[in-house]
N, C-alpha and C. Protein backbone atom coordinates (compact mmCIF):
# COMPACT_ATOMS: atom_id res chain seq x y z
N UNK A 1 58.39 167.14 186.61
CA UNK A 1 58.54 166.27 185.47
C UNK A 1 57.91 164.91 185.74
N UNK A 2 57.79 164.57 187.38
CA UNK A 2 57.45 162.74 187.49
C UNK A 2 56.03 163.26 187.73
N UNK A 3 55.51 164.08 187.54
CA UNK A 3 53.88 164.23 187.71
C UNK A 3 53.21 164.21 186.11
N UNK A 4 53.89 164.84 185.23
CA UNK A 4 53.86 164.99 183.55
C UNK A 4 53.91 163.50 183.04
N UNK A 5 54.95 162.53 183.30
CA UNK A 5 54.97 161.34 182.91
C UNK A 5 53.40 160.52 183.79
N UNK A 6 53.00 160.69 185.07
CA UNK A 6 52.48 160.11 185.43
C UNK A 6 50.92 160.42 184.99
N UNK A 7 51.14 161.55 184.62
CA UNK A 7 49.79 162.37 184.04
C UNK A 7 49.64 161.48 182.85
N UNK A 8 50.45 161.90 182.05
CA UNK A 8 50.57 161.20 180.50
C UNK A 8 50.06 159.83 180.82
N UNK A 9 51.16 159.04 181.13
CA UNK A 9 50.57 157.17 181.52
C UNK A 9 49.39 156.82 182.14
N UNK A 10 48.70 157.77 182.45
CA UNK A 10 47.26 157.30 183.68
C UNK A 10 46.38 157.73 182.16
N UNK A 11 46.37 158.66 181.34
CA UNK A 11 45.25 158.98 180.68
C UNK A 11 45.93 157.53 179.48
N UNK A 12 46.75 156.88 179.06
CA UNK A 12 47.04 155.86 177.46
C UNK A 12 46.52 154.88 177.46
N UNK A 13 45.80 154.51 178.93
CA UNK A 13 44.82 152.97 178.96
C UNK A 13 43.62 153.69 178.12
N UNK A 14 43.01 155.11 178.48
CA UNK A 14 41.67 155.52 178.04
C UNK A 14 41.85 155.27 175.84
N UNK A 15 43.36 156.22 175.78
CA UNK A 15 43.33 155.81 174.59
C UNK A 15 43.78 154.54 173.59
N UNK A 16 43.55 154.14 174.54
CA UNK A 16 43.87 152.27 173.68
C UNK A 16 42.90 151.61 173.47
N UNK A 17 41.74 152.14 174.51
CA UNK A 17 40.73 151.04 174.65
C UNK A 17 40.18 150.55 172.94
N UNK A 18 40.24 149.30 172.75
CA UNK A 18 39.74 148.68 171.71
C UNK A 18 38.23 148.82 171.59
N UNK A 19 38.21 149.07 170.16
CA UNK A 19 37.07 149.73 169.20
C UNK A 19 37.05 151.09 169.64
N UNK A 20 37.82 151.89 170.02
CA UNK A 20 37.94 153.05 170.01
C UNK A 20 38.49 153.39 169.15
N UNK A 21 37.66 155.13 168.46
CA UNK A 21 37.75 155.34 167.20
C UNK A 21 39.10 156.65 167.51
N UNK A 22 39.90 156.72 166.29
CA UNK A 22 40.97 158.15 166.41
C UNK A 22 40.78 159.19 166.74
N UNK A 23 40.49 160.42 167.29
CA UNK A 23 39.50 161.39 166.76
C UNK A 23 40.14 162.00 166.16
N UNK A 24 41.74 161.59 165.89
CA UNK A 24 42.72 162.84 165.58
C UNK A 24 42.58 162.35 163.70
N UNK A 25 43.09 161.09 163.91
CA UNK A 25 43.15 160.52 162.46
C UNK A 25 42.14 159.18 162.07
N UNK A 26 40.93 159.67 162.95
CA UNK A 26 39.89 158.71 162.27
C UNK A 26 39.30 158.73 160.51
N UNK A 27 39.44 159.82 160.15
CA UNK A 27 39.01 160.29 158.75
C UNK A 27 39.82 160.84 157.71
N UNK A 28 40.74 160.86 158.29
CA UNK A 28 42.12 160.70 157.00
C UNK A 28 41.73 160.43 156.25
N UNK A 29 41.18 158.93 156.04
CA UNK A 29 41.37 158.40 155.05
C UNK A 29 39.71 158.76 153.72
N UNK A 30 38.93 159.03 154.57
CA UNK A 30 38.17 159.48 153.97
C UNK A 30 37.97 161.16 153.48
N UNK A 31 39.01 162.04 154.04
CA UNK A 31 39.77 162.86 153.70
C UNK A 31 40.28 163.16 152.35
N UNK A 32 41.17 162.03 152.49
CA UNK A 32 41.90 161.70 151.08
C UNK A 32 41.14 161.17 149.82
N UNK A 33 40.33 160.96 149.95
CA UNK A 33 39.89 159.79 148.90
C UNK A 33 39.39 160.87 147.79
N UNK A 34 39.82 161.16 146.80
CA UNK A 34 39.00 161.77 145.56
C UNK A 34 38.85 161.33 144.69
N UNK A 35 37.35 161.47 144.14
CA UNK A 35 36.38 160.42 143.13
C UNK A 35 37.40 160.82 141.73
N UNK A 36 36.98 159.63 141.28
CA UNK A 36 37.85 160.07 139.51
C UNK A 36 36.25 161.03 138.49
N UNK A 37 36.20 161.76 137.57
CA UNK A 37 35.38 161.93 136.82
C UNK A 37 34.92 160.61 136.53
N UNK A 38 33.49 161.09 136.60
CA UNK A 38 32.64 159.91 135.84
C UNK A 38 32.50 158.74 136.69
N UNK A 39 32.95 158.03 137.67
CA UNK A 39 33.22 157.24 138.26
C UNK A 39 31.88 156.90 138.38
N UNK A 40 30.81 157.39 138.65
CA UNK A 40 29.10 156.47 138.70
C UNK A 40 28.50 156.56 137.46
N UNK A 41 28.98 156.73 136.49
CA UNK A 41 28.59 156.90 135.05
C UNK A 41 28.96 155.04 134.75
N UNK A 42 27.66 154.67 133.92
CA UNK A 42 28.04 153.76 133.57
C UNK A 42 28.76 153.60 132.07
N UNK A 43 29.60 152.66 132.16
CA UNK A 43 30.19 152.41 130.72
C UNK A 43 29.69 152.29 129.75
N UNK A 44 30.11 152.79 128.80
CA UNK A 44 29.00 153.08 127.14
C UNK A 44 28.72 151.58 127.04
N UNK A 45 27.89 151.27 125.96
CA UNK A 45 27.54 149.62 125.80
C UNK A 45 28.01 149.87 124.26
N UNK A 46 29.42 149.31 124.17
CA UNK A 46 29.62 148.88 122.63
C UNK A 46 28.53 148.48 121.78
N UNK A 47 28.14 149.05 120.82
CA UNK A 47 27.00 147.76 119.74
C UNK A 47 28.10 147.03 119.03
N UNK A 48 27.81 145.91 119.13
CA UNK A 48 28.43 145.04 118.24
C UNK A 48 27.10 144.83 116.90
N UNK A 49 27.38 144.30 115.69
CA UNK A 49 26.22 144.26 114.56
C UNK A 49 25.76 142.60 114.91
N UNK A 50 26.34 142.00 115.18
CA UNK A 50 25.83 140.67 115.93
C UNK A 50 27.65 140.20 115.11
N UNK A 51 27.11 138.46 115.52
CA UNK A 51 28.38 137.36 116.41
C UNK A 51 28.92 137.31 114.15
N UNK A 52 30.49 137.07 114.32
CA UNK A 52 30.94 136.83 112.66
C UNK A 52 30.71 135.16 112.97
N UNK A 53 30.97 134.84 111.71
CA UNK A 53 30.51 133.67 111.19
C UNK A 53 31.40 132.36 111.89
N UNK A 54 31.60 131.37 112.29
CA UNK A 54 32.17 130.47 113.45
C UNK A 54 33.17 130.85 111.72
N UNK A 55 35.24 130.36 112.39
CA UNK A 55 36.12 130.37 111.57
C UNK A 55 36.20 129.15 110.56
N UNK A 56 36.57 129.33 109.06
CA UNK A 56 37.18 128.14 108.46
C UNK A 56 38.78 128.04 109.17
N UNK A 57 39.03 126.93 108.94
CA UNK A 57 40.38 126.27 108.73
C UNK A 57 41.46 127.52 108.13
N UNK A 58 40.91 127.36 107.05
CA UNK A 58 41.76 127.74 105.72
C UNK A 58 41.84 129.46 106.00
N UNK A 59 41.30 129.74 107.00
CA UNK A 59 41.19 131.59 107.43
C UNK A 59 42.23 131.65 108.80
N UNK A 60 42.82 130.57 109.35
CA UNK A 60 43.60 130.59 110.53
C UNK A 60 45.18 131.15 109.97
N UNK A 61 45.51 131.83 110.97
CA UNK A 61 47.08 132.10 110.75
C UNK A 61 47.39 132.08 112.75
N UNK A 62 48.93 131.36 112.65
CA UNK A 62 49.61 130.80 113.72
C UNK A 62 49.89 131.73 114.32
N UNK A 63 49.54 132.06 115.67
CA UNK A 63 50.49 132.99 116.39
C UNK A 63 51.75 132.12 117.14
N UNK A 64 52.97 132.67 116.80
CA UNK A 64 53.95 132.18 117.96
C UNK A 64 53.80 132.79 119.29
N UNK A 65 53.19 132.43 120.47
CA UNK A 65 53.45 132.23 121.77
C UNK A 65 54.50 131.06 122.22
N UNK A 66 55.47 132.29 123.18
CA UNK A 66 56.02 131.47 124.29
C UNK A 66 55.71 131.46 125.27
N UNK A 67 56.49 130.16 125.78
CA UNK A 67 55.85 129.67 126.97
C UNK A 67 54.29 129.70 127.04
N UNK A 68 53.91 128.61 125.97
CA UNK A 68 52.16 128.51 126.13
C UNK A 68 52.10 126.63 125.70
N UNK A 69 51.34 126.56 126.16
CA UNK A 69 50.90 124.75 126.10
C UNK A 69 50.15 124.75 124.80
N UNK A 70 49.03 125.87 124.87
CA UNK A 70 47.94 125.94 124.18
C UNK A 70 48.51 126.35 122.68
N UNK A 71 47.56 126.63 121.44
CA UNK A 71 48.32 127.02 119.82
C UNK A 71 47.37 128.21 119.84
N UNK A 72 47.48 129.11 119.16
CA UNK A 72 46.74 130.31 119.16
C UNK A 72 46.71 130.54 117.85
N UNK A 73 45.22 131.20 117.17
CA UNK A 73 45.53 131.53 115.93
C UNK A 73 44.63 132.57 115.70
N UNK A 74 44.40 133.02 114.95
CA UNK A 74 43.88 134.44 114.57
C UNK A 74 43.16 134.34 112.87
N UNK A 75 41.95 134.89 112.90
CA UNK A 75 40.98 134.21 111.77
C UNK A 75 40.89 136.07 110.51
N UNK A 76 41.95 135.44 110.00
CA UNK A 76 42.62 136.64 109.27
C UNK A 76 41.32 137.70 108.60
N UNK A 77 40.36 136.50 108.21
CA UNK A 77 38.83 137.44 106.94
C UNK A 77 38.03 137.75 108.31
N UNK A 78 38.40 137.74 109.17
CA UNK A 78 37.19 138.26 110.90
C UNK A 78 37.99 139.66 111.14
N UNK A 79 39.13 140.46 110.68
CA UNK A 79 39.68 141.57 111.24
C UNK A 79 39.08 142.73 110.86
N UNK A 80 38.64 143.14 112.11
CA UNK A 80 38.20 144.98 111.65
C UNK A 80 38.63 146.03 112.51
N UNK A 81 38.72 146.93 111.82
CA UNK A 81 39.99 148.31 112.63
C UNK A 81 38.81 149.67 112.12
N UNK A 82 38.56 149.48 113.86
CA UNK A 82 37.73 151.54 113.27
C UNK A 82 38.00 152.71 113.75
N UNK A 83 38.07 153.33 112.99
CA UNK A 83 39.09 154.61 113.60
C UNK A 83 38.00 155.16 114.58
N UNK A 84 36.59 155.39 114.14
CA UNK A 84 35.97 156.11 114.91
C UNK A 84 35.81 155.80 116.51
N UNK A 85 36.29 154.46 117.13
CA UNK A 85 36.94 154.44 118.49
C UNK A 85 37.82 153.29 118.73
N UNK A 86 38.73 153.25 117.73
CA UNK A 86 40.04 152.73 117.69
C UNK A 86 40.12 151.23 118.27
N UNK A 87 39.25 150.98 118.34
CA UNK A 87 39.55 149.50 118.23
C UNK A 87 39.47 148.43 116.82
N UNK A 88 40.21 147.59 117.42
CA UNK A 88 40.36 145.92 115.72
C UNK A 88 39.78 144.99 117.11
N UNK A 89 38.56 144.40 116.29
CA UNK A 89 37.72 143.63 116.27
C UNK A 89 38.14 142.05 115.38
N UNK A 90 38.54 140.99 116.38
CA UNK A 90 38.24 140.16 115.54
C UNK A 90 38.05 138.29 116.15
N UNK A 91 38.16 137.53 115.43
CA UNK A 91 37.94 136.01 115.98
C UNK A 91 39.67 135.64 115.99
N UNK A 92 39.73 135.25 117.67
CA UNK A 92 40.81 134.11 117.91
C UNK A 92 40.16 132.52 118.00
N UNK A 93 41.69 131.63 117.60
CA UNK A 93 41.27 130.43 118.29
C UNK A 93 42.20 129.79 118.81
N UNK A 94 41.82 129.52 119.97
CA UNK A 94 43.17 128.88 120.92
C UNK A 94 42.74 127.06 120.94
N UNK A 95 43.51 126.37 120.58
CA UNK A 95 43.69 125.09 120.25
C UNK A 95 44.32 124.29 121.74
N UNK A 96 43.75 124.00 122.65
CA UNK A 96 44.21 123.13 123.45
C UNK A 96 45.33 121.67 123.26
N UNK A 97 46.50 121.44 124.25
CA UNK A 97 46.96 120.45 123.94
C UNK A 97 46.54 118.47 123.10
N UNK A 98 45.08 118.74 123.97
CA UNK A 98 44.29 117.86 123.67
C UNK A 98 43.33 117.90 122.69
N UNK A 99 43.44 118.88 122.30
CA UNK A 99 42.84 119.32 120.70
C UNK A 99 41.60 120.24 121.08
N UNK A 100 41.02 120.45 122.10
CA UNK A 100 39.91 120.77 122.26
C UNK A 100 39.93 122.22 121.82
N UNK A 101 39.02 123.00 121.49
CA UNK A 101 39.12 124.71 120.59
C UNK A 101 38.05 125.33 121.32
N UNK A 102 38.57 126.51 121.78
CA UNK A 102 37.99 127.74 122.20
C UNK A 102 38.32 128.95 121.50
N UNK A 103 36.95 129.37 120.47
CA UNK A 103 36.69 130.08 119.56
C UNK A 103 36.24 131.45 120.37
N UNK A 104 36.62 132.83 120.42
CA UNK A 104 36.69 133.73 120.65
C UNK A 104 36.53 135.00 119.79
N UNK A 105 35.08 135.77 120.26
CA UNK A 105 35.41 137.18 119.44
C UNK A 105 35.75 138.03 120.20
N UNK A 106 36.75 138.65 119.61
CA UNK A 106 37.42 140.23 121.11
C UNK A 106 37.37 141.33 120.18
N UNK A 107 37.28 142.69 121.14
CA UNK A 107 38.03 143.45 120.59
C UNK A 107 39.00 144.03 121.58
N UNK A 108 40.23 145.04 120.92
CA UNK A 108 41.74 145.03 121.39
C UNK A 108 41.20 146.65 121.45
N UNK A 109 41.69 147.18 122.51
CA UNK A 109 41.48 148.77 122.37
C UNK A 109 43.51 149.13 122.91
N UNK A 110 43.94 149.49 122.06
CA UNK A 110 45.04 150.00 121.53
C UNK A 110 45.57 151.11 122.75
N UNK A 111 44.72 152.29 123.05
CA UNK A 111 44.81 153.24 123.78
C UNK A 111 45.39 153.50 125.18
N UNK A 112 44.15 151.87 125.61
CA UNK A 112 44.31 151.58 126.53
C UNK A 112 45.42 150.26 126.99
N UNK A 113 45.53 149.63 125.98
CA UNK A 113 45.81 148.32 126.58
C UNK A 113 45.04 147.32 126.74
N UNK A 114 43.89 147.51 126.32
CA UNK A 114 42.78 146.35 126.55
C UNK A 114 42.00 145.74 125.92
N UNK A 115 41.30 144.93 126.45
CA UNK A 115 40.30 144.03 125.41
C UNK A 115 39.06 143.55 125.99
N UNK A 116 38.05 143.21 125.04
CA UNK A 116 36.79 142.54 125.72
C UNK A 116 36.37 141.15 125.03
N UNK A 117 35.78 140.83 125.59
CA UNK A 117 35.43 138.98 124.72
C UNK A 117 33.77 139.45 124.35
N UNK A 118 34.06 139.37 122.94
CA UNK A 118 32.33 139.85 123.21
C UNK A 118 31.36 138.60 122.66
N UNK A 119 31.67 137.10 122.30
CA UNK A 119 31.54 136.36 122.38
C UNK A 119 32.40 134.94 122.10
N UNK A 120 31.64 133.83 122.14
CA UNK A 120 32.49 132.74 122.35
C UNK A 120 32.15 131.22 121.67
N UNK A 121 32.96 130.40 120.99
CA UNK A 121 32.06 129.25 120.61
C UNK A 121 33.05 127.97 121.01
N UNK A 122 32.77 127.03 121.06
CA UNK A 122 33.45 125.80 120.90
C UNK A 122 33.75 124.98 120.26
N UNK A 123 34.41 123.68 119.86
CA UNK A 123 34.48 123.14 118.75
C UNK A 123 33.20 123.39 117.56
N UNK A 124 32.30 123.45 117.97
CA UNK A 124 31.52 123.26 116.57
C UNK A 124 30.30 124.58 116.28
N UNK A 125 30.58 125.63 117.15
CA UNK A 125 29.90 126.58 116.77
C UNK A 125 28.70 127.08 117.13
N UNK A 126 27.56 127.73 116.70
CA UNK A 126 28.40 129.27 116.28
C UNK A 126 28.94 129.63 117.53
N UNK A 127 29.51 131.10 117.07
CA UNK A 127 29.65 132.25 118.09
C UNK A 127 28.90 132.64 118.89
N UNK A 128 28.34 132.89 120.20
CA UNK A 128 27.56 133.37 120.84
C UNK A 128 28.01 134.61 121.91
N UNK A 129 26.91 135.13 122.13
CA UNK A 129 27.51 136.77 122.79
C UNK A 129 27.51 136.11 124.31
N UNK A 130 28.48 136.83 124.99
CA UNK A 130 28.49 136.82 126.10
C UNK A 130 27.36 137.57 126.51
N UNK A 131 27.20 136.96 127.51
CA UNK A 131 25.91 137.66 128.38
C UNK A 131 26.43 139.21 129.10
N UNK A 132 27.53 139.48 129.72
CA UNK A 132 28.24 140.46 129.93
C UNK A 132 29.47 140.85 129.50
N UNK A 133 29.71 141.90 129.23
CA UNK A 133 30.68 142.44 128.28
C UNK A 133 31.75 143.28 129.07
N UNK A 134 32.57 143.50 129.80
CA UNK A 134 33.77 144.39 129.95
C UNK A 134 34.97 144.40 129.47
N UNK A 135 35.49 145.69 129.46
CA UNK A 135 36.80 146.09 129.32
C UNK A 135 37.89 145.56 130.21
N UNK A 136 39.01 144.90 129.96
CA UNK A 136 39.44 143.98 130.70
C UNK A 136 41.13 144.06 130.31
N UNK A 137 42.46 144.42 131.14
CA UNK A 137 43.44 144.88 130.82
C UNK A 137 44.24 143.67 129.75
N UNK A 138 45.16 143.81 129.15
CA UNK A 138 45.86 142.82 128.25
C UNK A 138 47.28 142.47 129.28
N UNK A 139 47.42 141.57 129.73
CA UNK A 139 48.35 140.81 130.73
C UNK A 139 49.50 140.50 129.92
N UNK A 140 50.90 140.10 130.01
CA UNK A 140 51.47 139.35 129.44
C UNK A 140 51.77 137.78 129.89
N UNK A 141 50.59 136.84 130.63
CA UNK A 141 50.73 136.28 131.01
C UNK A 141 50.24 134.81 131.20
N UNK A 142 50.43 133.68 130.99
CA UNK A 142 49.16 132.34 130.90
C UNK A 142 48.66 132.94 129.23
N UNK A 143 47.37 132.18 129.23
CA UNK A 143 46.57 132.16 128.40
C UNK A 143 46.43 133.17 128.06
N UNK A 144 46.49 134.43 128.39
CA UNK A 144 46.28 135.86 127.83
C UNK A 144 47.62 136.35 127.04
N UNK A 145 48.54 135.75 127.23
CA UNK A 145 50.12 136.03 126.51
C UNK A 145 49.38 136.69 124.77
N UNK A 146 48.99 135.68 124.36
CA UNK A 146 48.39 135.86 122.83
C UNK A 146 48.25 137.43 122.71
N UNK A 147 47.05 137.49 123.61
CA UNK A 147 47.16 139.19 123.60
C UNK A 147 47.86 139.90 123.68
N UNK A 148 48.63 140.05 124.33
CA UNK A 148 49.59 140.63 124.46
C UNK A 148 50.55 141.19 123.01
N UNK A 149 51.04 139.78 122.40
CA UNK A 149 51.80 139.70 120.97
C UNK A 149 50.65 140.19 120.16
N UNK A 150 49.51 140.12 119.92
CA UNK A 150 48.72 140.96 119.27
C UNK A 150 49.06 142.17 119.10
N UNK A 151 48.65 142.86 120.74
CA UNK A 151 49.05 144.35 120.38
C UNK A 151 50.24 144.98 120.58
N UNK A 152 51.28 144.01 120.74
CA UNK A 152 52.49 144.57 120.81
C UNK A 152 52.95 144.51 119.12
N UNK A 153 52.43 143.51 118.74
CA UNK A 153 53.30 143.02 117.52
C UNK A 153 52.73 143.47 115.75
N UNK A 154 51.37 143.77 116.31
CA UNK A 154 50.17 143.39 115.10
C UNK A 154 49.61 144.55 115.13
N UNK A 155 48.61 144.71 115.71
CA UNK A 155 47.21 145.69 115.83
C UNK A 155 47.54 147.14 116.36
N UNK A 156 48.30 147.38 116.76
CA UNK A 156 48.95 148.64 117.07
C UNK A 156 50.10 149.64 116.23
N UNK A 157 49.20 151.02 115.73
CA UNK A 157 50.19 151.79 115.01
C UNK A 157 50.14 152.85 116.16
N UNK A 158 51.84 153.42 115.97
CA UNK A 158 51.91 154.02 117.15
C UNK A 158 51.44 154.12 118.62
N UNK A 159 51.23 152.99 118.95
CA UNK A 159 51.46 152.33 120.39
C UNK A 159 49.82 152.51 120.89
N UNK A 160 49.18 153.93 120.52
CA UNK A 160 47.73 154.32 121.06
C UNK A 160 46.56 154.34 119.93
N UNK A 161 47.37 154.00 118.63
CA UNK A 161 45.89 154.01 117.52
C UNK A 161 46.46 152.83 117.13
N UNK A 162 44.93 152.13 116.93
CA UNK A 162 44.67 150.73 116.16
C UNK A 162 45.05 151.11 114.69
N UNK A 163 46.06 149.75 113.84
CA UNK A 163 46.42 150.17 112.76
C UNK A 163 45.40 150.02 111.87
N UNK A 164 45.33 150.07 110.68
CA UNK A 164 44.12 149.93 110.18
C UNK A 164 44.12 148.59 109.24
N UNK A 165 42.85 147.72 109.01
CA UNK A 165 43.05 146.08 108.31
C UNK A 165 43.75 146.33 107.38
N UNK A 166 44.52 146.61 106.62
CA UNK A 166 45.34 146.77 105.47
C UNK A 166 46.72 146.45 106.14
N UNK A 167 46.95 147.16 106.74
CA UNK A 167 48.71 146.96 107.76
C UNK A 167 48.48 146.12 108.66
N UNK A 168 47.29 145.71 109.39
CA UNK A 168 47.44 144.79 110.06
C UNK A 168 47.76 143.29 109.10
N UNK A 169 47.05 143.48 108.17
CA UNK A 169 47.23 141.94 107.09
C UNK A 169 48.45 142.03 107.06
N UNK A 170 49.14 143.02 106.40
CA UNK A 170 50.45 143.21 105.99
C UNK A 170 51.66 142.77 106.94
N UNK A 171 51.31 143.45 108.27
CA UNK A 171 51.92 142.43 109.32
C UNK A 171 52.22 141.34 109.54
N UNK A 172 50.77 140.63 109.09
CA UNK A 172 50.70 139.24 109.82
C UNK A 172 50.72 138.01 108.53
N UNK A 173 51.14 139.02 107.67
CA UNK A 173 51.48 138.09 105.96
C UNK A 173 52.27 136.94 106.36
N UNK A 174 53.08 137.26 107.34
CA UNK A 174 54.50 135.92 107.66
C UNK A 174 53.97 134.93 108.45
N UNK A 175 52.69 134.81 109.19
CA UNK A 175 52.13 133.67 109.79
C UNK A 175 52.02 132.76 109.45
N UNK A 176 51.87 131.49 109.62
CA UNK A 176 51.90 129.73 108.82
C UNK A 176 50.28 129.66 109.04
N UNK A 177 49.60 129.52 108.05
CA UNK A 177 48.30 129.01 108.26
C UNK A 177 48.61 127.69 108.99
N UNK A 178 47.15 127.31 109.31
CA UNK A 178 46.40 126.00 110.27
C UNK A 178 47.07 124.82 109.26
N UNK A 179 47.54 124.17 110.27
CA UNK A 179 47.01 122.73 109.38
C UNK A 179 46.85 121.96 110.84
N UNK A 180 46.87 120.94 110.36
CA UNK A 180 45.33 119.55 111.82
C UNK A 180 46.62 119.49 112.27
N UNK A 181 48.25 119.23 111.62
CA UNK A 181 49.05 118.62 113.21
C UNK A 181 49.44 119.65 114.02
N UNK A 182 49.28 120.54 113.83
CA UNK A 182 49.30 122.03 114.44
C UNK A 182 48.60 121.32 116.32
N UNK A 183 47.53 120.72 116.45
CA UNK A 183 46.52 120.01 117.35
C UNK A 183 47.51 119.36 117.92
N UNK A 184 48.35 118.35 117.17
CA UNK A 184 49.57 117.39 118.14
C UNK A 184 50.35 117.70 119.16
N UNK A 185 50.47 118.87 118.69
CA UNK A 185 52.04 119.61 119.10
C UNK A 185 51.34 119.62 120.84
């Protein structure tokens, strides 16, 4: 038995030596790893028809977010819902404490949970496309909260299809349009 232990302990310096590879469980892990379908396929490229028109005033309706600094609003004549791949398309605008406005076009994909910015303007316009476009999850959290109450609250019939602009209006009938002290707050 004291020759077995001594056997054992004389060969555990060889297997320790640093940067020495496992041979037992060096490749586990590459073992394990299985590709998802499609995984080197690149992502379809949405067409968008080009950027909607920078928002009026008088087209804003209030989203209530909590816990947000910022005012959020949603540009009611910019909403579009297509069944043929389930997303509502439309212009936000998030109103900074200091008044400053970041004008936003997204669309909300229902299915998934997600959204893309597919362009962007600032106080005074227009809309412009982002230079890159992804699919990007809906958080409930910071500045993305908005989203969130979108598709929890608004843009979603039955949890995985986008409702369609008729029920979404109908939804969002109870919103307070814009007015300028809306900016104070």
């Amino acid at each position: 038995m004291k020759t077995l232990i001594i056997v054992l302990v004389s060969f555990l310096p060889m297997t320790l030596q640093a940067g020495q590879a496992d041979p037992v469980f060096d490749d586990v892990e590459k073992d394990q790893y299985v590709p998802r379908k499609d995984e080197n396929k690149q992502p379809q490229k949405l067409t968008i028809e080009g950027m909607p028109e920078y928002p009026r005033d008088s087209n804003l309706r209030k989203l209530e977010i909590r816990k947000s600094k910022s005012t959020f609003y949603v540009d009611i004549s910019s909403i579009t819902s297509s069944k043929k791949d389930n997303i509502v398309r439309m212009v936000t605008v998030a109103i900074s404490p200091h008044g400053a406005r970041t004008v936003s076009y997204e669309g909300f994909d229902c299915g998934y949970r997600r959204y893309m910015a597919y362009g962007y303007a600032g106080s005074d316009g227009p809309i412009r496309p982002f230079d890159e476009q992804t699919w990007k999850p809906v958080v409930d959290e910071g500045n993305g909260r908005y989203r969130a109450t979108l598709i929890d609250n608004y843009l979603c019939g039955h949890f995985a299809y986008a409702a369609n602009r008729d029920k979404i209006l109908i939804r969002m009938n109870g919103l307070k349009a814009y007015k300028k002290q809306d900016r104070d707050n």
